[in-house]
Structure formats: C-alpha cells, structure tokens
Protein backbone atom coordinates (compact mmCIF):
# COMPACT_ATOMS: atom_id res chain seq x y z
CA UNK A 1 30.89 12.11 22.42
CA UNK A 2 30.86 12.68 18.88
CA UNK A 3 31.40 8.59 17.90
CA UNK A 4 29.09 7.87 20.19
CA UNK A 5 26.36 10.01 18.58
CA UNK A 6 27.34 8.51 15.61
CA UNK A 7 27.19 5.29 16.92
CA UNK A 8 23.44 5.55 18.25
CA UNK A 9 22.31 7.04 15.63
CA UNK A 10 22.99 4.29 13.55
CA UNK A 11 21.94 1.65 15.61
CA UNK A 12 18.54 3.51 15.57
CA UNK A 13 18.62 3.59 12.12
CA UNK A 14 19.67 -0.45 11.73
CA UNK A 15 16.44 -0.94 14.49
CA UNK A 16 14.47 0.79 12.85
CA UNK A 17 15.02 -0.94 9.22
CA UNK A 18 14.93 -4.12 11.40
CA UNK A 19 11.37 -3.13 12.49
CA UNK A 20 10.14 -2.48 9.29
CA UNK A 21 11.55 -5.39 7.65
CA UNK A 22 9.66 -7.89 10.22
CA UNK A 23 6.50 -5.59 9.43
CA UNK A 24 6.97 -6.47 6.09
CA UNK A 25 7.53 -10.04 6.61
CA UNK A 26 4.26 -10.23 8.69
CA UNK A 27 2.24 -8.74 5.73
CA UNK A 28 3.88 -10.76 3.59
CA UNK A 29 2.72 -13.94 5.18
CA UNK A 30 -0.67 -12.74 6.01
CA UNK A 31 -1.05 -11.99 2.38
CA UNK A 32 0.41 -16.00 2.07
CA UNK A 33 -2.21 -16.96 4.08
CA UNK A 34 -5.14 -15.64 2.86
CA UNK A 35 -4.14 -16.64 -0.98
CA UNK A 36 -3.85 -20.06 0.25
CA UNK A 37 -7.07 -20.04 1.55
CA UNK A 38 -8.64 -18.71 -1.28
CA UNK A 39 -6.86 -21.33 -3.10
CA UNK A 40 -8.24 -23.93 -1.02
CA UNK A 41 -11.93 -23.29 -2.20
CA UNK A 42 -10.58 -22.95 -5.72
CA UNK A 43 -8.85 -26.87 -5.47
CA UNK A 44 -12.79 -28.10 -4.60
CA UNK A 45 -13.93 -26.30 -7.82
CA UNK A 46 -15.47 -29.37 -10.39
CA UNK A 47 -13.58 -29.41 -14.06
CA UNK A 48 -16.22 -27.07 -15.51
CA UNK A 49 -15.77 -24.08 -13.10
CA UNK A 50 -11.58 -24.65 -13.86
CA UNK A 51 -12.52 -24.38 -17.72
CA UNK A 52 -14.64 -22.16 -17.11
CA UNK A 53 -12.13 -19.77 -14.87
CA UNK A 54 -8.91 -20.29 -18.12
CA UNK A 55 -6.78 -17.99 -18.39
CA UNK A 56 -5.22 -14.77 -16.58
CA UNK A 57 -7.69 -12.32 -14.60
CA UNK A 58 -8.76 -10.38 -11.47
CA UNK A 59 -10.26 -12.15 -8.89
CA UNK A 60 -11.56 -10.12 -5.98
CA UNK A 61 -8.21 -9.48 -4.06
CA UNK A 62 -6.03 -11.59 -6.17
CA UNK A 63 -5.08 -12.18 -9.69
CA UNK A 64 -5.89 -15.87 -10.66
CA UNK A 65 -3.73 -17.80 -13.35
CA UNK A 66 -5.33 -21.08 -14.55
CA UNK A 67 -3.97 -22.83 -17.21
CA UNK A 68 -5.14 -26.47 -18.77
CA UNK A 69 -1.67 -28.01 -19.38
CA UNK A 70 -2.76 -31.60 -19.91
CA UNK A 71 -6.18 -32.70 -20.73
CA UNK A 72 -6.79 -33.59 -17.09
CA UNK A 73 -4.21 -31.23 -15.24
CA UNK A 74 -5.01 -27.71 -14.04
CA UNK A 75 -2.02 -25.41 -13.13
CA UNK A 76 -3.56 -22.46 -11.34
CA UNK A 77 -1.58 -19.69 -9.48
CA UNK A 78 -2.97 -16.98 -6.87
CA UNK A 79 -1.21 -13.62 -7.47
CA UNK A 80 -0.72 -10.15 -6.12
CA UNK A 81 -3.42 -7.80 -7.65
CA UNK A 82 -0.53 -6.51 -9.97
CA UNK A 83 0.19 -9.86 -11.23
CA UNK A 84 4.29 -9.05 -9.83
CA UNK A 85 4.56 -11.49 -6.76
CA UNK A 86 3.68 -15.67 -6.64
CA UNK A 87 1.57 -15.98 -3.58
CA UNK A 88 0.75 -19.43 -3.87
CA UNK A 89 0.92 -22.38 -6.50
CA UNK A 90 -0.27 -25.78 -7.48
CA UNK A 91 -1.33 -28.12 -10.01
CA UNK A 92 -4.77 -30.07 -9.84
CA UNK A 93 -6.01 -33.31 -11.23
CA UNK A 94 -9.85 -33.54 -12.80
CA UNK A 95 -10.50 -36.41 -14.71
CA UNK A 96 -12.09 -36.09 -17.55
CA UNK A 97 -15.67 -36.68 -18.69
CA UNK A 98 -16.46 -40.14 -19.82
CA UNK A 99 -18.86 -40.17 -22.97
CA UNK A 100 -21.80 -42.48 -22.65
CA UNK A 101 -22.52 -44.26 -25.46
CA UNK A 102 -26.30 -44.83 -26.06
C-alpha cells in the first residue's frame, strides 16, 4: 500500500506539471499570435513611420525594437513588455526616397 501511495502521488504530481506546462505553451502561443499580428500592421507602415518608430520602446502590450541596418532595410522585433522573450522577428525593405531634381 505504501508504494502504491507513493506511486500515485507522483503520477499526480507529473499530471499535474504536465497540465501546467501545456497551459503555458497555450499562452505562449497566444502571446505568438497576437505579436505577429501586431507586427503585421507594423510591415504596412511607409519608411517615415519606421524612422520615425527607431530605436527600443514600449508599445502598448509589447516592446518594439526597430533598427535601420542598411539604408533601405528595417530590422524590427516585437517583444515581451520586459524586453526578456523574442516574440516575433523580421527584416523589411523600404526603398528609399528619390530626390527630384528641379
């Protein structure tokens, strides 16, 4: 009796880690989700609201990264809040402003 009370009391234990680590998981993606979405409006953003947005700051639920590494590449990263955890990624393309010579 003992070893078996031993027994299901771990395999509680192991279910209930299991349980919490797919509740994780599921946050985890949701969180995935809704950073790539945000960074789906961001991508339609013209070259002036990129250069405009350089650098590292809050934005609403996120923490937004966007950095000018070429003259007409944008790398810009979606965050946690805290700036810890990656959500999403990518690098964008703007070309750049033609001058018009009168």
């Amino acid at each position: 009796m003992t070893i078996l009370g031993i027994v299901s009391t771990s395999l509680v234990a192991y279910v209930h880690e299991c349980i919490r680590s797919v509740e994780r998981t599921r946050d985890y993606e949701a969180k995935v989700r809704s950073a790539s979405a945000y960074l789906d409006k961001i991508a339609l953003w013209p070259r002036e609201d990129l250069d405009r947005h350089l650098g590292d700051r809050p934005s609403g639920s996120w923490r937004l990264t966007i950095q000018r590494v070429q003259p007409t590449l944008y790398d810009v990263t979606v965050l946690e809040p805290t700036g810890a955890i990656v959500l999403v990624h990518t690098v964008l393309f703007r070309e750049e402003k033609k001058l018009s010579h009168n």
